[in-house]
PDB file of N, CA and C in Angstrom:
ATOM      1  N   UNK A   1       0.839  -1.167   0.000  1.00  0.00           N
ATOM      2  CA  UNK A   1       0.000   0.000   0.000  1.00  0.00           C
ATOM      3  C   UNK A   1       0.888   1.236   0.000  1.00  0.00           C
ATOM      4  N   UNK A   2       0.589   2.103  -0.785  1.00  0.00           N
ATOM      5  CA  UNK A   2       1.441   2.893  -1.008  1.00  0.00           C
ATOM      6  C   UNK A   2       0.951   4.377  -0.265  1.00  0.00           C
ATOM      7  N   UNK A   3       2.062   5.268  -0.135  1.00  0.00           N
ATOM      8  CA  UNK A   3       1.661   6.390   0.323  1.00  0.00           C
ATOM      9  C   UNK A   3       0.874   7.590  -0.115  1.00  0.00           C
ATOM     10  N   UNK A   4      -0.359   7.931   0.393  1.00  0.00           N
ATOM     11  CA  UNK A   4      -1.533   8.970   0.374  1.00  0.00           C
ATOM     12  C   UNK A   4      -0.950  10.213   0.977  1.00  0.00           C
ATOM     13  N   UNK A   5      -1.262  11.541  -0.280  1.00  0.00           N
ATOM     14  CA  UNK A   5      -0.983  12.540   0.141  1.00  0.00           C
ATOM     15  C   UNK A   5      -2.099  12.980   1.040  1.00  0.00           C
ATOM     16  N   UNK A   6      -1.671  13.704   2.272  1.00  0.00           N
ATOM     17  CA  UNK A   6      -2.963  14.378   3.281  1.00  0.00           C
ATOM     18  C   UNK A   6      -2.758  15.740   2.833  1.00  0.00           C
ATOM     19  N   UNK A   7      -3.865  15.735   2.705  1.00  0.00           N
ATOM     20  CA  UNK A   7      -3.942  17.778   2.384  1.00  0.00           C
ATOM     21  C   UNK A   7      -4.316  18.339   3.854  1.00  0.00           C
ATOM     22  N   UNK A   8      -3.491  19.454   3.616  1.00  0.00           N
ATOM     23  CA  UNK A   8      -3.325  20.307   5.014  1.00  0.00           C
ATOM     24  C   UNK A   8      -3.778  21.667   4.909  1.00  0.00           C
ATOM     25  N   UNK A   9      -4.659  21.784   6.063  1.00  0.00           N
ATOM     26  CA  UNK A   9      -5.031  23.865   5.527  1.00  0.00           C
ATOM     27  C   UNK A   9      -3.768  24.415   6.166  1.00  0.00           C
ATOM     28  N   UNK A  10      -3.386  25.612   5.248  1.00  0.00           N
ATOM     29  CA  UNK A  10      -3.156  26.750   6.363  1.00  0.00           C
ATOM     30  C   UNK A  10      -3.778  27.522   7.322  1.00  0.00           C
ATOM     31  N   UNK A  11      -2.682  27.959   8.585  1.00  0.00           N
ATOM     32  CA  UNK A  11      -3.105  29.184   9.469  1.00  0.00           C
ATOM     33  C   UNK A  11      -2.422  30.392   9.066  1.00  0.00           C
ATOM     34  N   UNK A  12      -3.848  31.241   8.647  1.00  0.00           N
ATOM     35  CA  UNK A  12      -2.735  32.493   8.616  1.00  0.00           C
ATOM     36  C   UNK A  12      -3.275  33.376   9.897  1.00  0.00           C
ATOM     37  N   UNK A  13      -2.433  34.024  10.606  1.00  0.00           N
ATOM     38  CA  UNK A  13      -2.597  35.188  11.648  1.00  0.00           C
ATOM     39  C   UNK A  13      -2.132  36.380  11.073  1.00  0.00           C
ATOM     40  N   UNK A  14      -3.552  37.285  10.915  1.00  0.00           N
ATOM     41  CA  UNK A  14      -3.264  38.775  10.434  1.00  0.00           C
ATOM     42  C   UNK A  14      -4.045  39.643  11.497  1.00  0.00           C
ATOM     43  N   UNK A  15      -3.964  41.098  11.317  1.00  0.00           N
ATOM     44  CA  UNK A  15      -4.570  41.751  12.040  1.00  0.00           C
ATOM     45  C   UNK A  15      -5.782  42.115  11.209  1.00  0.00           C
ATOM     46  N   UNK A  16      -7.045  42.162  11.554  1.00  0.00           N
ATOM     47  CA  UNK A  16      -7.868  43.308  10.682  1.00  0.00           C
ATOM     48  C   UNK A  16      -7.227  44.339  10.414  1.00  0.00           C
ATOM     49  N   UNK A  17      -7.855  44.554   9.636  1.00  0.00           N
ATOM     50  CA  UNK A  17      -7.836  46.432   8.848  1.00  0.00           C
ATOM     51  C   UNK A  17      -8.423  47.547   9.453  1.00  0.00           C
ATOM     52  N   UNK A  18      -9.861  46.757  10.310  1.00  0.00           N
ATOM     53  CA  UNK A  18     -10.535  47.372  10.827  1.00  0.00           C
ATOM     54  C   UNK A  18     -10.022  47.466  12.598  1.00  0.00           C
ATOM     55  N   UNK A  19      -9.152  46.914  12.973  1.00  0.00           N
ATOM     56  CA  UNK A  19      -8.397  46.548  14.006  1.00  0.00           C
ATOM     57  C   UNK A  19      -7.861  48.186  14.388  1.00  0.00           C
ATOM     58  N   UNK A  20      -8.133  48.762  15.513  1.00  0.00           N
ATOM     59  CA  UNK A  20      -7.574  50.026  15.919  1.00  0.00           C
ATOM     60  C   UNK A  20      -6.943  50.027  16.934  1.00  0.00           C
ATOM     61  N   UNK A  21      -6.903  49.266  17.926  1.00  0.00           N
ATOM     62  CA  UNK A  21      -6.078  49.382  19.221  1.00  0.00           C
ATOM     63  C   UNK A  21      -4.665  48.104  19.005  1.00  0.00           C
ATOM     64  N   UNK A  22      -4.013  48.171  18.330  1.00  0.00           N
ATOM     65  CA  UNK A  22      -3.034  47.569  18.078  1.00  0.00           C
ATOM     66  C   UNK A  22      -2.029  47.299  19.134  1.00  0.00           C
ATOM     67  N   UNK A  23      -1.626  48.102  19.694  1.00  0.00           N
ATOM     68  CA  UNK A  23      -1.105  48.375  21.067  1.00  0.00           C
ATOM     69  C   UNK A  23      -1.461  49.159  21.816  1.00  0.00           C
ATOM     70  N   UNK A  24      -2.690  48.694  22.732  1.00  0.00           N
ATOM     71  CA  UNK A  24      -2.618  49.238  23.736  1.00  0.00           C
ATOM     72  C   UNK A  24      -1.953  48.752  25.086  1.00  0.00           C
ATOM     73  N   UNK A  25      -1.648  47.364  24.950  1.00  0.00           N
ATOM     74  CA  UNK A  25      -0.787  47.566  26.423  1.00  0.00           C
ATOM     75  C   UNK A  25       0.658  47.940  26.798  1.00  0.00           C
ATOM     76  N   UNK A  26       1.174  49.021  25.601  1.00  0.00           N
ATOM     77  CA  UNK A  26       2.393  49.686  25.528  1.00  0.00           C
ATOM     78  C   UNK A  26       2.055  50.642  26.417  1.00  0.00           C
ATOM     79  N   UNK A  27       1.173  51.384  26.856  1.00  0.00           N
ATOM     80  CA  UNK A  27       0.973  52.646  26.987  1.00  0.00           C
ATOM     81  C   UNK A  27      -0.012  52.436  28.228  1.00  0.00           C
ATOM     82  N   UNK A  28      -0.441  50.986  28.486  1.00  0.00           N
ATOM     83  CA  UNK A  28      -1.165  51.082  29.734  1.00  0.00           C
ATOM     84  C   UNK A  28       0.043  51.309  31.206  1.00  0.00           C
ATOM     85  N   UNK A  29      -0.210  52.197  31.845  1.00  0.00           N
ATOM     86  CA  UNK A  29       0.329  51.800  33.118  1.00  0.00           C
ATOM     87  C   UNK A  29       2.225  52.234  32.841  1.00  0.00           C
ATOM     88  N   UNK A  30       2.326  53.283  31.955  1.00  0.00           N
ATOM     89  CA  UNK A  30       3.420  53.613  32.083  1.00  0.00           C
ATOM     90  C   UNK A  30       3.922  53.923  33.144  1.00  0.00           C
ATOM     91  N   UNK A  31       3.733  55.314  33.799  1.00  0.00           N
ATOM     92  CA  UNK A  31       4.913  55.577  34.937  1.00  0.00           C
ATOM     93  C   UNK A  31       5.155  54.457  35.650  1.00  0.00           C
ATOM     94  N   UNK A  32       4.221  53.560  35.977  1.00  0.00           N
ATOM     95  CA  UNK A  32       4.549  52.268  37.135  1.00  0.00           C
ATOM     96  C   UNK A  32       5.745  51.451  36.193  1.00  0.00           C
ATOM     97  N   UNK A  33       5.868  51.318  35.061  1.00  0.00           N
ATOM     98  CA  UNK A  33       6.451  50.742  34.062  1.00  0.00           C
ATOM     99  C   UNK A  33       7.780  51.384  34.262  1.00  0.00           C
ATOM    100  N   UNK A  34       7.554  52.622  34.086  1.00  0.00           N
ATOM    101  CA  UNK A  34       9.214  53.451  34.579  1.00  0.00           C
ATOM    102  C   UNK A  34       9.651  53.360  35.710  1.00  0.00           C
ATOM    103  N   UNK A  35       8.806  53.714  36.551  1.00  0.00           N
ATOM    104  CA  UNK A  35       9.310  52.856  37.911  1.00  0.00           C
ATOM    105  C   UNK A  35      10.007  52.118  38.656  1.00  0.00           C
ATOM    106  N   UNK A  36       9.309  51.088  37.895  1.00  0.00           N
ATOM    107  CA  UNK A  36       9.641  50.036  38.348  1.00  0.00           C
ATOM    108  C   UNK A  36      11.276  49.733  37.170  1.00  0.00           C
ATOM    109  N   UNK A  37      10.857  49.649  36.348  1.00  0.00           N
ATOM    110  CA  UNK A  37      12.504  49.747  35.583  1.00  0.00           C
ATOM    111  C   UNK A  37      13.499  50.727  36.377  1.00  0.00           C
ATOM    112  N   UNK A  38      13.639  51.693  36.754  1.00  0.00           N
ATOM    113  CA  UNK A  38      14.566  52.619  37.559  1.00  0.00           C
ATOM    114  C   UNK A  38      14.754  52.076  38.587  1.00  0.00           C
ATOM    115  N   UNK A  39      14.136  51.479  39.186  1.00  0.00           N
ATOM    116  CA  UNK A  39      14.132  51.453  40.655  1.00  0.00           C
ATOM    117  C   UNK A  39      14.599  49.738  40.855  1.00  0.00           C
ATOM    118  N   UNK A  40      14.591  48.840  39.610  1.00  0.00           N
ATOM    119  CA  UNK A  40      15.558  47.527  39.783  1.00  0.00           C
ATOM    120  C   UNK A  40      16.500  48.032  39.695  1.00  0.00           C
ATOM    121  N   UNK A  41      16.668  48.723  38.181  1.00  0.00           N
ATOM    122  CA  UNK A  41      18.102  49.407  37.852  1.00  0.00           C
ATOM    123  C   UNK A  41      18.855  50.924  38.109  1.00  0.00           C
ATOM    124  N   UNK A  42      18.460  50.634  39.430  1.00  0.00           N
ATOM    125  CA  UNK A  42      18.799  52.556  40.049  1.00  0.00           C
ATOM    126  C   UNK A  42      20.369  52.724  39.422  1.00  0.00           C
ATOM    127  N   UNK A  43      21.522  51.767  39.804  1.00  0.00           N
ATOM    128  CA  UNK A  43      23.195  51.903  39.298  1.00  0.00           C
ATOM    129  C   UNK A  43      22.953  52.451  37.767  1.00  0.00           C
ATOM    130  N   UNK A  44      22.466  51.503  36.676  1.00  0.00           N
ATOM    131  CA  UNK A  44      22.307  51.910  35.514  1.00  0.00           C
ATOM    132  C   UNK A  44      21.840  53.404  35.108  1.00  0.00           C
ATOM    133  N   UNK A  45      20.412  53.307  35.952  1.00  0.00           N
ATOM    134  CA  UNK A  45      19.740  54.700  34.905  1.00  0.00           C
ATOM    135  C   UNK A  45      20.866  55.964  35.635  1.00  0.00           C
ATOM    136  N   UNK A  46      21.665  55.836  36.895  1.00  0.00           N
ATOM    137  CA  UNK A  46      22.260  56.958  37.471  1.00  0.00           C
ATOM    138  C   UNK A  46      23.423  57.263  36.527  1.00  0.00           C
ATOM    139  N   UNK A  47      24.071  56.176  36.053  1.00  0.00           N
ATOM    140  CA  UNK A  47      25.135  55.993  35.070  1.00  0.00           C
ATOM    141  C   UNK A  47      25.142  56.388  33.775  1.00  0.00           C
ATOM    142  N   UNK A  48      23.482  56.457  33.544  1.00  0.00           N
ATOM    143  CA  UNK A  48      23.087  56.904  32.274  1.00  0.00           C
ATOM    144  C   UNK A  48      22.764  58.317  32.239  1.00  0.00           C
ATOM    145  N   UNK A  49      22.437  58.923  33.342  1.00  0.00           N
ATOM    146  CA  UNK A  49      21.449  60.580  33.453  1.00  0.00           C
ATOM    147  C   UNK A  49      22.906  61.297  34.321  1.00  0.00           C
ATOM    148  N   UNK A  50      23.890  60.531  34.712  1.00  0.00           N
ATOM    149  CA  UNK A  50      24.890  61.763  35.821  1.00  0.00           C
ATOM    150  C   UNK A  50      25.551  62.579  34.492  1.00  0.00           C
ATOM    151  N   UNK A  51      26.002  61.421  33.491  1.00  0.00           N
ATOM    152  CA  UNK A  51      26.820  62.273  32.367  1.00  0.00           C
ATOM    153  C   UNK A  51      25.963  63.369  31.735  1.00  0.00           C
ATOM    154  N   UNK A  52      24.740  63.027  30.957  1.00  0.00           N
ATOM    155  CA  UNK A  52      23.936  63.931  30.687  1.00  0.00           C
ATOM    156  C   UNK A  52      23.892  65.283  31.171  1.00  0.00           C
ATOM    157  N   UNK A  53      23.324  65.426  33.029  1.00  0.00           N
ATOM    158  CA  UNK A  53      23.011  66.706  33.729  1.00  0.00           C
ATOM    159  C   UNK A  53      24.686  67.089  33.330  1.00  0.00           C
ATOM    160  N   UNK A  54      25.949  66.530  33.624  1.00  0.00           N
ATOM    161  CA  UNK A  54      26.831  67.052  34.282  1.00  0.00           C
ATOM    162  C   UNK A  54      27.150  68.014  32.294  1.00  0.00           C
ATOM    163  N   UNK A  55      27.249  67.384  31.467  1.00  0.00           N
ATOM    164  CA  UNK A  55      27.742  67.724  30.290  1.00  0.00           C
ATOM    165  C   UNK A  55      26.754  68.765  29.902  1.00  0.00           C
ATOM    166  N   UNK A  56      25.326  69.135  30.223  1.00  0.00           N
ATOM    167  CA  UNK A  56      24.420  70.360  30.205  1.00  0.00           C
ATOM    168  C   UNK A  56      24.997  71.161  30.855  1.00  0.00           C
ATOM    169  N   UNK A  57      25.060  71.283  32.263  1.00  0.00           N
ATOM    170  CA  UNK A  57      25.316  72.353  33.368  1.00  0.00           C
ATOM    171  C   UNK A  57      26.826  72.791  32.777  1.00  0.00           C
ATOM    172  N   UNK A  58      27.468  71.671  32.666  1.00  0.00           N
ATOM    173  CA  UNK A  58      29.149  72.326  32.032  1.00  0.00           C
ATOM    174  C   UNK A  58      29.069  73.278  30.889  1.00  0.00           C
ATOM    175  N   UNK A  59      28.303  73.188  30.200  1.00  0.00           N
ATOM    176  CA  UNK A  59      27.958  73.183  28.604  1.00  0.00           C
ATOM    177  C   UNK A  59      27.299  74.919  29.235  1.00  0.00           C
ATOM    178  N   UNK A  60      26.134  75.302  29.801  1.00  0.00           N
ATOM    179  CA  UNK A  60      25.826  76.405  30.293  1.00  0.00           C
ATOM    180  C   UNK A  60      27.185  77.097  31.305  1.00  0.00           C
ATOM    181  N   UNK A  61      27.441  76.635  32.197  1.00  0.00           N
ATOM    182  CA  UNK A  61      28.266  77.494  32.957  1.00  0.00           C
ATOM    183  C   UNK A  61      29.723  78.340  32.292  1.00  0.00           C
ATOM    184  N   UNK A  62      30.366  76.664  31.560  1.00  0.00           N
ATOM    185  CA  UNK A  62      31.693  77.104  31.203  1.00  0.00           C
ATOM    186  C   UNK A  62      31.708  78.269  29.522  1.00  0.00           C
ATOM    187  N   UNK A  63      30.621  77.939  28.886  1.00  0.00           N
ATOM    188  CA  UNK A  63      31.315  78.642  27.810  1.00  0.00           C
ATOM    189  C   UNK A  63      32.258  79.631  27.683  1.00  0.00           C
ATOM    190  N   UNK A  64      32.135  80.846  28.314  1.00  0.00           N
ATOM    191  CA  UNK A  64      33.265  81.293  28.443  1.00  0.00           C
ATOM    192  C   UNK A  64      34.111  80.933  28.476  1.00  0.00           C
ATOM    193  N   UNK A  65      34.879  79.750  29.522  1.00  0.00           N
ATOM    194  CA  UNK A  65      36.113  79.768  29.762  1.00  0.00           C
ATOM    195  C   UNK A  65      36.440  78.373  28.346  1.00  0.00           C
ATOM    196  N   UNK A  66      35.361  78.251  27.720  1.00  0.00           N
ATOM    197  CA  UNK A  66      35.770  76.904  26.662  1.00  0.00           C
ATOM    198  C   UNK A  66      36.342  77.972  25.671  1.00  0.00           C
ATOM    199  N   UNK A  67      35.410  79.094  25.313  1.00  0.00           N
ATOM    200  CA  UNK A  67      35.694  80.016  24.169  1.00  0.00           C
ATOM    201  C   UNK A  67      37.397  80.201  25.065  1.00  0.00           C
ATOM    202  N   UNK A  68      37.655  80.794  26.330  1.00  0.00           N
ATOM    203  CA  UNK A  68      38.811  81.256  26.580  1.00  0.00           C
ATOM    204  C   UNK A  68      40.011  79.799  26.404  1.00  0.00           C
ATOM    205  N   UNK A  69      39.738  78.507  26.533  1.00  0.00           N
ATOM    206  CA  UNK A  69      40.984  77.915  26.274  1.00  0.00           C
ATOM    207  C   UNK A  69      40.874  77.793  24.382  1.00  0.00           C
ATOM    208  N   UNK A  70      39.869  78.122  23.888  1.00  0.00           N
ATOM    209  CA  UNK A  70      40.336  77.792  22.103  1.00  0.00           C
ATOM    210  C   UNK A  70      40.645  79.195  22.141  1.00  0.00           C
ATOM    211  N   UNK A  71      40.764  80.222  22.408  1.00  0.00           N
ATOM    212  CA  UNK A  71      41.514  80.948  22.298  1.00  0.00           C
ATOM    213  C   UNK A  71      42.784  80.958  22.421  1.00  0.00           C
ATOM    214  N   UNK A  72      43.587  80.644  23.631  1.00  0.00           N
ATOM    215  CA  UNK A  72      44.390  80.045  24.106  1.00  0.00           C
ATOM    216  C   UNK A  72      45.191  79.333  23.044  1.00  0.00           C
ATOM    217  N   UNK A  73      44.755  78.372  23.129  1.00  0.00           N
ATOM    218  CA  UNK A  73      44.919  77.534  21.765  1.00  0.00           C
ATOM    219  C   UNK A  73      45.604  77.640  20.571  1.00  0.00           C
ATOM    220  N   UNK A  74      44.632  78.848  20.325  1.00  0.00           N
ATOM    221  CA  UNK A  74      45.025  79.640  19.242  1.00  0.00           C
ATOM    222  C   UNK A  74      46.176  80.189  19.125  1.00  0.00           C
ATOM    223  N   UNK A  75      46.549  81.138  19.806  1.00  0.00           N
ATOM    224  CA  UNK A  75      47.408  81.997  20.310  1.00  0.00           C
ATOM    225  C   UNK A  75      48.798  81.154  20.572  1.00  0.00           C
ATOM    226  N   UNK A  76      49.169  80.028  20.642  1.00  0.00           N
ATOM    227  CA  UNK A  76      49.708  78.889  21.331  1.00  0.00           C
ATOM    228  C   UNK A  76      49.929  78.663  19.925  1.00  0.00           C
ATOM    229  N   UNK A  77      49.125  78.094  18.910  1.00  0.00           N
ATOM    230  CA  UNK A  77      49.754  77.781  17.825  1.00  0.00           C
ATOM    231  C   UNK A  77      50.168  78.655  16.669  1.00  0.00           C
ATOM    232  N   UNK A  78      49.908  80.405  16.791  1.00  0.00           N
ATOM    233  CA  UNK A  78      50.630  81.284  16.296  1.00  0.00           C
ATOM    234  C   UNK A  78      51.525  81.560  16.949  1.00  0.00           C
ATOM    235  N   UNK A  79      52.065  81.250  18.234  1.00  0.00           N
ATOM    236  CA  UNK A  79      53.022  81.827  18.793  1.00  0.00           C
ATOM    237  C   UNK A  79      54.468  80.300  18.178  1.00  0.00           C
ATOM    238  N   UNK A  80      53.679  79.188  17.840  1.00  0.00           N
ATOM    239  CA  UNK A  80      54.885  78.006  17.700  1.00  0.00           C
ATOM    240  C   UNK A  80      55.268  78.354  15.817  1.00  0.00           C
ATOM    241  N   UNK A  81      54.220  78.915  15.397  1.00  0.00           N
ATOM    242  CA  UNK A  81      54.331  78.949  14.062  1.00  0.00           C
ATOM    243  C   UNK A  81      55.342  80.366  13.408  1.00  0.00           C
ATOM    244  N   UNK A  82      55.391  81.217  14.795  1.00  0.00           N
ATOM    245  CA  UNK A  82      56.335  82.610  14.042  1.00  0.00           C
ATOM    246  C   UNK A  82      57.372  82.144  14.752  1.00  0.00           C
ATOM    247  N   UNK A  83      57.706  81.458  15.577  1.00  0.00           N
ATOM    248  CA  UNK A  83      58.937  80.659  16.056  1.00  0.00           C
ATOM    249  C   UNK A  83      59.693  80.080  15.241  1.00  0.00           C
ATOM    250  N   UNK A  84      58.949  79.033  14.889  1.00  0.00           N
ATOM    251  CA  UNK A  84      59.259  78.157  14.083  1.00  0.00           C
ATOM    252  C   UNK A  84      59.912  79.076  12.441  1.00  0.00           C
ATOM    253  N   UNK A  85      59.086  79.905  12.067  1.00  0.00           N
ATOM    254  CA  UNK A  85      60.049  80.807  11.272  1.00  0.00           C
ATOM    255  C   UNK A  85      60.796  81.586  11.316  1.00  0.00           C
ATOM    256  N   UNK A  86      61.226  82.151  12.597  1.00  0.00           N
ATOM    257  CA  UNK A  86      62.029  82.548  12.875  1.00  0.00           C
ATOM    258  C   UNK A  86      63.455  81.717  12.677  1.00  0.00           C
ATOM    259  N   UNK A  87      63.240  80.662  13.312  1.00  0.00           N
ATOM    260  CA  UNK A  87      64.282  79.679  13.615  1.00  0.00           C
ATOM    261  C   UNK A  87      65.235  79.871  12.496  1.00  0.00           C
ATOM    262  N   UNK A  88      64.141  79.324  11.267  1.00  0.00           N
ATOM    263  CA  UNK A  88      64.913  79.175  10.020  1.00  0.00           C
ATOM    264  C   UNK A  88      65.627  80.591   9.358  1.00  0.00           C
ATOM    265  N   UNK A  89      65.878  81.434  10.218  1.00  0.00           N
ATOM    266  CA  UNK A  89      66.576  82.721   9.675  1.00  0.00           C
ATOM    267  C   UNK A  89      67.774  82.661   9.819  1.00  0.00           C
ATOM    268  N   UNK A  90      68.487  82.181  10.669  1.00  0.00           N
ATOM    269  CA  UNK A  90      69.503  82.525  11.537  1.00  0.00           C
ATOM    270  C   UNK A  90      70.489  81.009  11.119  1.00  0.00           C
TER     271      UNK A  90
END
């Protein structure tokens, strides 16, 4: 006796079209969601937000003195560059 093919349906899983709440349990119950993520991972999120505040507040306080070391800077590499031609005079 020989072998009989079995026919098989497919499953397909789609969404309707008419389907509107696609995700809603992304958005249920957030802050508890943040929460609770921060508060397993207090080391992490601190590790993640200290650089942030600290590189803002630097970023507001120092400009000045950032503009004053590329100035600096500056001045530093015209002062090596009329040197440097000088040198070759003599």
């Amino acid at each position: 006796m020989g072998k009989q093919p079995v026919r098989m349906k497919a499953v397909v899983y789609a969404l309707s079209p008419f389907q509107q709440k696609i995700m809603p349990g992304l958005w249920k119950d957030l802050p508890g969601k943040i929460h609770h993520k921060v508060s397993e991972n207090w080391i992490s999120a601190t590790l993640l937000i200290t650089p942030l505040v600290g590189v803002y507040a630097v970023g507001n306080v120092d400009d000045i003195l950032v503009r004053d070391i590329a100035g600096l800077a500056l001045l530093y590499v015209q002062n090596f560059q009329e040197k440097e031609k000088l040198e070759h005079r003599f």
